[in-house]
N, C-alpha and C. Protein backbone atom coordinates (compact mmCIF):
# COMPACT_ATOMS: atom_id res chain seq x y z
N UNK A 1 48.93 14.31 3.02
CA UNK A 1 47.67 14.37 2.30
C UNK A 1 46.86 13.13 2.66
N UNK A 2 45.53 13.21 3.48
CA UNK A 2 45.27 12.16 3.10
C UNK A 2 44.52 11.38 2.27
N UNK A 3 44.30 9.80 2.36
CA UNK A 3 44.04 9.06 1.97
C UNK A 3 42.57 9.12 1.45
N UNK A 4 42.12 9.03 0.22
CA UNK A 4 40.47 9.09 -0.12
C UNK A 4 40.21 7.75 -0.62
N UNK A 5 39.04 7.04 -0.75
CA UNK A 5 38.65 5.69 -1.17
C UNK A 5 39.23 5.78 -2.88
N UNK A 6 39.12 6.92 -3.58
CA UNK A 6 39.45 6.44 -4.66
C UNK A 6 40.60 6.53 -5.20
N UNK A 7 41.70 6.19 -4.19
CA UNK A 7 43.05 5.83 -4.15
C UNK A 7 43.42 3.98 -3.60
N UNK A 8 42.21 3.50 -3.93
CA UNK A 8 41.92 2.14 -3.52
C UNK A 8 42.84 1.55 -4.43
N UNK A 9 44.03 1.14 -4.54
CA UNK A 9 44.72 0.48 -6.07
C UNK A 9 45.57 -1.09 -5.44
N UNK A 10 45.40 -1.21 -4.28
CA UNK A 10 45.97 -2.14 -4.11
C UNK A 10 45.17 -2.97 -3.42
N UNK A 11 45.85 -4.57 -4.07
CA UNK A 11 44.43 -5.89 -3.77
C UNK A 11 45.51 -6.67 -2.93
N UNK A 12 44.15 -6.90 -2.24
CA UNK A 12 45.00 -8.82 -1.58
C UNK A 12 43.42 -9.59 -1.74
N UNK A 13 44.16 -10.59 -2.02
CA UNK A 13 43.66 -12.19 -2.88
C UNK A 13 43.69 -13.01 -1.59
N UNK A 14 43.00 -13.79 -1.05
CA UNK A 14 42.49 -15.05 0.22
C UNK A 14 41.61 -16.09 -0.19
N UNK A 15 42.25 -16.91 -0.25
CA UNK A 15 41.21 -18.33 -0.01
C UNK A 15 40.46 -18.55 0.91
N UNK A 16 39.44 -18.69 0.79
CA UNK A 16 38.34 -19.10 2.13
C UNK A 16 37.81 -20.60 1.93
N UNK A 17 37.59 -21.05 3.23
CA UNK A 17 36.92 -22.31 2.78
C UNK A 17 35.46 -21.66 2.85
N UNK A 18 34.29 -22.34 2.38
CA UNK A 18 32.66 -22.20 2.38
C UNK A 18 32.23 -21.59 3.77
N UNK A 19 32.70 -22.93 4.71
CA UNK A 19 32.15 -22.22 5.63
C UNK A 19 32.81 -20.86 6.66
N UNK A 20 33.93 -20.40 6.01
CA UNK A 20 34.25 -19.47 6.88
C UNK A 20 34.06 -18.44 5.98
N UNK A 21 33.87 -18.45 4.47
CA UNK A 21 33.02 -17.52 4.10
C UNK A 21 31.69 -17.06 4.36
N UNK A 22 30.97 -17.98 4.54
CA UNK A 22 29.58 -17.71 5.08
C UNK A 22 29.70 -16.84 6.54
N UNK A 23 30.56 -17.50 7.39
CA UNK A 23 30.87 -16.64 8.59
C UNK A 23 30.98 -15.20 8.68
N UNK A 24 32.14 -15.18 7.36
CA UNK A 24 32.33 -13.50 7.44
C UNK A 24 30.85 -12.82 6.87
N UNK A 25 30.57 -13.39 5.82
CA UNK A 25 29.50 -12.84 5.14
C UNK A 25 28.40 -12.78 6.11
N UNK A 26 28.19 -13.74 6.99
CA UNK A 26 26.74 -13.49 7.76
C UNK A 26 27.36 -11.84 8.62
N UNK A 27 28.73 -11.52 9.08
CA UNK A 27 29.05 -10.82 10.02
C UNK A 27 28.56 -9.66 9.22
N UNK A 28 29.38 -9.32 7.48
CA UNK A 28 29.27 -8.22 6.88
C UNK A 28 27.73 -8.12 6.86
N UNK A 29 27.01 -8.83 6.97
CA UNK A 29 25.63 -8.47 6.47
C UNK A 29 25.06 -8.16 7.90
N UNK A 30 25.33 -8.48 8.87
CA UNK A 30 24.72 -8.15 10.28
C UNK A 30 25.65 -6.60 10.46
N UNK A 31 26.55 -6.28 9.86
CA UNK A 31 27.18 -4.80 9.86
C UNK A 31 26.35 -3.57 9.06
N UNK A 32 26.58 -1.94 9.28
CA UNK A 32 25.87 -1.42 8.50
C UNK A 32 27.10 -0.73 7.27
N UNK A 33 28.03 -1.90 6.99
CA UNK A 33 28.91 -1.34 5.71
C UNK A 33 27.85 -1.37 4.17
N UNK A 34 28.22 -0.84 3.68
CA UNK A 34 27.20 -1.33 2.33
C UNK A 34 28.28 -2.03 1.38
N UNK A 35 29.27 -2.41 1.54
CA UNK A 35 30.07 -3.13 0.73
C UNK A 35 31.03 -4.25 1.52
N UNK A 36 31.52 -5.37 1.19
CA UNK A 36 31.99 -6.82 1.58
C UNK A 36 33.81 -5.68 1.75
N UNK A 37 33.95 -5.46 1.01
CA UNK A 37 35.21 -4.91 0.60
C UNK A 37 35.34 -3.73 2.10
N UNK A 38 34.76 -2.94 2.10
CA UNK A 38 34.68 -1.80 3.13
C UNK A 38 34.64 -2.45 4.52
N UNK A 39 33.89 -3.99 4.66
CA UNK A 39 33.90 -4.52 5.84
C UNK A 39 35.31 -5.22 6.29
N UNK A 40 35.53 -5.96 5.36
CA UNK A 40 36.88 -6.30 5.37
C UNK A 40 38.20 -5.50 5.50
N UNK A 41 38.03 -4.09 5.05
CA UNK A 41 39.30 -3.20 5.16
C UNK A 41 39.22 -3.03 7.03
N UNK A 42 37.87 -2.49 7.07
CA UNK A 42 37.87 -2.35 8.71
C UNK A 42 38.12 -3.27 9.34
N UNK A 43 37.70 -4.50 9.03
CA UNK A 43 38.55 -5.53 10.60
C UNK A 43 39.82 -5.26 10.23
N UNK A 44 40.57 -5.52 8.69
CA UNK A 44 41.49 -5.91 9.21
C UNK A 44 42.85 -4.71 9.72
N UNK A 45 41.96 -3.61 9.32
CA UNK A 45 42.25 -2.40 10.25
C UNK A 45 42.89 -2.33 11.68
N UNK A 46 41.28 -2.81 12.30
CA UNK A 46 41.38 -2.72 13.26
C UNK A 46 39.91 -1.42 13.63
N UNK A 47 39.65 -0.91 12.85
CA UNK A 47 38.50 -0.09 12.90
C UNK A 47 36.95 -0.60 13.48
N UNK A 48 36.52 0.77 14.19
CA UNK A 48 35.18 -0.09 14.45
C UNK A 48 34.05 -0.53 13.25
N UNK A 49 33.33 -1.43 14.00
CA UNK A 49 32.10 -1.89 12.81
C UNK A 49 31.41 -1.76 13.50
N UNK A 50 30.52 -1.16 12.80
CA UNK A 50 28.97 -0.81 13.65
C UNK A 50 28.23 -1.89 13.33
N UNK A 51 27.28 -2.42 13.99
CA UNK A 51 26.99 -4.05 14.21
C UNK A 51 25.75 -3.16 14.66
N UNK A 52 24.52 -4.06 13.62
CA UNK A 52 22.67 -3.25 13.16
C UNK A 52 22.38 -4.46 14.04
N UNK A 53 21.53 -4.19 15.08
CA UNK A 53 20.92 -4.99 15.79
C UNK A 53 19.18 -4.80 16.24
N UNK A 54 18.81 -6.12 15.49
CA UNK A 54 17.07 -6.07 15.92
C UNK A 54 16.52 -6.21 17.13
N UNK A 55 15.66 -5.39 16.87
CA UNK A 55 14.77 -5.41 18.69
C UNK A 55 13.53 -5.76 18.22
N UNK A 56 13.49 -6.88 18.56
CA UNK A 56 12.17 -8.11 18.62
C UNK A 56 10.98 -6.93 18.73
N UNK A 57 10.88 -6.67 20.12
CA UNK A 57 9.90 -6.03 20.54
C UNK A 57 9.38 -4.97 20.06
N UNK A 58 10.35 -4.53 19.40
CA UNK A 58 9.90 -3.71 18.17
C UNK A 58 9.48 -3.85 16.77
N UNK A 59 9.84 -5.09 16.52
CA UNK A 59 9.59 -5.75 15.25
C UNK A 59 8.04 -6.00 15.42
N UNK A 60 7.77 -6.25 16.22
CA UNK A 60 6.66 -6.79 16.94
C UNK A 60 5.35 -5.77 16.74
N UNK A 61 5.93 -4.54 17.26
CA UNK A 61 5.44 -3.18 17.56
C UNK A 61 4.69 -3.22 16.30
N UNK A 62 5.71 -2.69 15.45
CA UNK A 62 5.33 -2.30 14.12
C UNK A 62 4.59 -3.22 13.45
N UNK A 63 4.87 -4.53 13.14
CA UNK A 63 3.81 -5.35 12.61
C UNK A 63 2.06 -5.12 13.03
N UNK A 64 2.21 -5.24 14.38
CA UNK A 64 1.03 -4.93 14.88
C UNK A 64 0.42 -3.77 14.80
N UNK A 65 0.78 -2.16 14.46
CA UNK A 65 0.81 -0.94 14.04
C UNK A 65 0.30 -0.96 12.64
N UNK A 66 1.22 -1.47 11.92
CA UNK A 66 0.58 -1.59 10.52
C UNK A 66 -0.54 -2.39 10.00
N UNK A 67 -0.56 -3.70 10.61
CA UNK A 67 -2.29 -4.16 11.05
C UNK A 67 -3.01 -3.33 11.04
N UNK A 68 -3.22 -2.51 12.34
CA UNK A 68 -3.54 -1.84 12.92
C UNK A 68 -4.36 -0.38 11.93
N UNK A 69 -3.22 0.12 11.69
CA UNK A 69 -3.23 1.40 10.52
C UNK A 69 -4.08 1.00 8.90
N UNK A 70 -3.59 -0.17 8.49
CA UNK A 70 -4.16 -0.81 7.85
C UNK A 70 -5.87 -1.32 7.94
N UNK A 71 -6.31 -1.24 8.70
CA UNK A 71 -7.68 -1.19 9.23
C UNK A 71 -8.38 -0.05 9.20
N UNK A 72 -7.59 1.05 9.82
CA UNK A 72 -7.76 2.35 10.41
C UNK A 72 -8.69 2.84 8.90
N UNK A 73 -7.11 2.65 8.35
CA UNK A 73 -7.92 3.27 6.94
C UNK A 73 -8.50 2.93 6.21
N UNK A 74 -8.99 1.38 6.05
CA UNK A 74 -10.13 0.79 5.51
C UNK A 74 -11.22 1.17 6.30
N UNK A 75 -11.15 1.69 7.41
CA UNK A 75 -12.49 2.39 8.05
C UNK A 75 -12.60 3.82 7.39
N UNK A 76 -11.67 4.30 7.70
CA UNK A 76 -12.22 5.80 7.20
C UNK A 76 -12.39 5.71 5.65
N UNK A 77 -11.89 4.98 5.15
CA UNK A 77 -11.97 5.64 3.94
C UNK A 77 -14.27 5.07 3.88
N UNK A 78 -14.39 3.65 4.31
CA UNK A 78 -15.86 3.66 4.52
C UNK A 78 -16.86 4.81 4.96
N UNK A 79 -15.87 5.35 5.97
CA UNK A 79 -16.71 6.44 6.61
C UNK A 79 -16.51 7.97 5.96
N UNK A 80 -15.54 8.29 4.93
CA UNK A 80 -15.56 9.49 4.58
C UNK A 80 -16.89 8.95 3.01
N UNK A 81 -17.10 7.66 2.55
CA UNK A 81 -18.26 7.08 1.27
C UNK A 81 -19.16 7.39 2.27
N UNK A 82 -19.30 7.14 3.47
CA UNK A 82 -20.80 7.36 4.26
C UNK A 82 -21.15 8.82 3.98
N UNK A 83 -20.31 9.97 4.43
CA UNK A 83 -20.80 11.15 4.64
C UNK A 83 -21.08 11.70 2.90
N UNK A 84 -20.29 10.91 1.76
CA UNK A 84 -20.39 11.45 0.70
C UNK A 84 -22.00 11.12 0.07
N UNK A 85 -21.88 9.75 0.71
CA UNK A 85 -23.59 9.13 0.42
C UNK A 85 -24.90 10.16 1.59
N UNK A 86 -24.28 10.73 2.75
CA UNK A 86 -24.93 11.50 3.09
C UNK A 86 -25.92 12.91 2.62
N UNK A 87 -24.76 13.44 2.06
CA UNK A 87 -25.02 14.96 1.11
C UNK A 87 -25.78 14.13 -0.06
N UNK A 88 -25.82 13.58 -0.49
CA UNK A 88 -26.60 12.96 -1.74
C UNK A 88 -28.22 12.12 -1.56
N UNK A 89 -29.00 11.85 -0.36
CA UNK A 89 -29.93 11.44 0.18
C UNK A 89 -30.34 12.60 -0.08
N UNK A 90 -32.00 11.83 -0.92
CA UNK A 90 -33.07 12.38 -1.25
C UNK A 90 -34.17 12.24 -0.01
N UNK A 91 -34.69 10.64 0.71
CA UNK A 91 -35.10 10.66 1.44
C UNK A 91 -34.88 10.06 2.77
N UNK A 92 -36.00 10.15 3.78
CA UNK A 92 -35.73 10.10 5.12
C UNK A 92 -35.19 8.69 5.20
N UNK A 93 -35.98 7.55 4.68
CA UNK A 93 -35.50 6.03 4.82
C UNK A 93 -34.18 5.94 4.41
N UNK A 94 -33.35 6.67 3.46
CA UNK A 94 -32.29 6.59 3.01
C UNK A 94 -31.21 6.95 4.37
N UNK A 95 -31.99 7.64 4.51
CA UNK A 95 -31.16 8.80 5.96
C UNK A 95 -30.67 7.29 7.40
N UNK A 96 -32.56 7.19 7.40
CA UNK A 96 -32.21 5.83 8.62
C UNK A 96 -31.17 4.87 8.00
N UNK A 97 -31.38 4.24 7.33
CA UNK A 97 -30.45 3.21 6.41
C UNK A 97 -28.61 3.94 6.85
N UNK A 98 -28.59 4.81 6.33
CA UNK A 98 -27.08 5.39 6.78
C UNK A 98 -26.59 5.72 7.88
N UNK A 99 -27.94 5.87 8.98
CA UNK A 99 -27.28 6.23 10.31
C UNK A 99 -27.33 4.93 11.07
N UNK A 100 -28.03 3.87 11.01
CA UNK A 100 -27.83 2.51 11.00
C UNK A 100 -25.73 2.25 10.76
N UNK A 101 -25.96 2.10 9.59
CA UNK A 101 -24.57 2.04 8.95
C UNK A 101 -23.55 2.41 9.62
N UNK A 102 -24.01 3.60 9.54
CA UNK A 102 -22.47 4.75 10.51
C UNK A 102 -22.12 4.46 11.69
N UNK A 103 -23.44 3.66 12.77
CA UNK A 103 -23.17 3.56 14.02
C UNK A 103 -22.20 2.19 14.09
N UNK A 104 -22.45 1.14 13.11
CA UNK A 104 -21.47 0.26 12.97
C UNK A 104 -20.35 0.26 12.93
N UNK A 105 -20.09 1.19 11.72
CA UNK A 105 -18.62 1.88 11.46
C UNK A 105 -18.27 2.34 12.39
N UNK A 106 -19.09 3.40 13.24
CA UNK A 106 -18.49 4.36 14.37
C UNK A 106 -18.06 3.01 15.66
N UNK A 107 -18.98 1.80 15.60
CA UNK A 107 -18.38 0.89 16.86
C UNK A 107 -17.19 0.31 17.09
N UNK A 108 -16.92 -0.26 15.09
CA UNK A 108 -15.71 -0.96 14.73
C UNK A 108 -14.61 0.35 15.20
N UNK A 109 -14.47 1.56 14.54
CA UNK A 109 -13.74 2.33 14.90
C UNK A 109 -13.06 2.49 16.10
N UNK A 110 -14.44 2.75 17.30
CA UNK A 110 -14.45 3.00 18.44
C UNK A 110 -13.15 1.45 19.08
N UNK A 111 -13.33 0.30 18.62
CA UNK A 111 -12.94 -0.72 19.22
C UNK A 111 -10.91 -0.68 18.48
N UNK A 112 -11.25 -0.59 17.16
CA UNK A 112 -9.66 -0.56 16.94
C UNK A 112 -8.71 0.68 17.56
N UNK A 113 -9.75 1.80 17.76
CA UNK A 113 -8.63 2.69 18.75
C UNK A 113 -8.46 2.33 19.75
N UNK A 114 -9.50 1.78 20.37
CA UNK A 114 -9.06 1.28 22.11
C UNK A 114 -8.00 -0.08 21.98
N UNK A 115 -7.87 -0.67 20.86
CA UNK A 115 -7.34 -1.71 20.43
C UNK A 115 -5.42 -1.10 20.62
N UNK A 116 -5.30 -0.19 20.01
CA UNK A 116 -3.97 0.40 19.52
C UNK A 116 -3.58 0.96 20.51
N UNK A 117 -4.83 1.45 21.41
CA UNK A 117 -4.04 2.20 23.04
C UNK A 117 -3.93 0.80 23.91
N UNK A 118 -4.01 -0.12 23.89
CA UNK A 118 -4.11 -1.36 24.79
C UNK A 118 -2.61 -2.20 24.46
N UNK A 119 -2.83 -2.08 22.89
CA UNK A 119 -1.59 -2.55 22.48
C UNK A 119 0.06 -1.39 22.83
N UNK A 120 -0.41 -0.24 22.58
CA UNK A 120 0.81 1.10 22.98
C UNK A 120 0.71 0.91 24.49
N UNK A 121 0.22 0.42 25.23
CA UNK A 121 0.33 0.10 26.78
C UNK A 121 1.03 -1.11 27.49
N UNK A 122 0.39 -1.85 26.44
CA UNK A 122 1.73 -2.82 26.83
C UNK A 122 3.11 -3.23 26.00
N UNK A 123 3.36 -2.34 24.92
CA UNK A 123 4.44 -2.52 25.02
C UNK A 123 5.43 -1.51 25.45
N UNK A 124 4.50 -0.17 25.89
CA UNK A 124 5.21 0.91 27.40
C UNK A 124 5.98 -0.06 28.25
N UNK A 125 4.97 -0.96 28.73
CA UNK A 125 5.20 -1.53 29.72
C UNK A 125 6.31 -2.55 29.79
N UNK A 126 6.21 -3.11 28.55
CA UNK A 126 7.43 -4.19 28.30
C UNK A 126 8.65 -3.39 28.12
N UNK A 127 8.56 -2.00 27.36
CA UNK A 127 9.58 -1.34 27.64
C UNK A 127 10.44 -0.85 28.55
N UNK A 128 9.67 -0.40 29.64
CA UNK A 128 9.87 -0.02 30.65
C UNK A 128 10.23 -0.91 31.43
N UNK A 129 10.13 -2.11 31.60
CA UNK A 129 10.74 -3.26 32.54
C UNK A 129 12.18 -3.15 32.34
């Protein structure tokens, strides 16, 4: 029959000094166990540990993405108030006044997409090396 976790009944007790606790602990926490206990059964197993490893360049990615996105939609949401202020103009000066406006919005726009394909190009490229 085998063995299920909640047949867990037997302990072992270890002294650590500080710093070789911190050691293990930095390891369990660079692992994807969700428990100190579960990491420890596996080494001393002998079992594998799956070991979560960051990719800079991706960290990178995304920061800059969410910038990015984060903008996006402080534009549109400006530009979906433009078209709402659109339908609601009584007169023509109102009209110029908003298409003024919009072409601004439409430039900033125009520049953060070319912004996000410049940025998705080079890090193709860094990828791809």
């Amino acid at each position: 029959m085998p063995e299920s976790k909640n047949n867990l009944t037997k302990r072992i007790y270890i002294r650590l000094k500080q710093s070789d606790f911190n050691i293990i602990h930095k390891r369990f926490s660079s692992s994807s166990c969700k428990k100190l206990s579960e990491y420890a059964r596996d080494v001393l197993l002998n079992k594998p540990v799956i070991i979560k490893q960051r990719n800079q360049s991706l960290d990178d990615f995304m920061t800059e993405m969410i910038k990015l996105r984060n903008e996006l939609n402080r534009l549109g949401n400006n530009f979906n108030q433009s078209v709402k202020k659109l339908h609601t103009l009584d007169q023509i000066t109102e009209f110029k006044t908003w298409l003024v406006l919009n072409e601004k919005d439409k430039k900033i726009l125009m520049e953060k997409v070319n912004e996000i394909k410049s940025k998705i190009s080079q890090f193709s490229e860094a990828w791809l090396r």
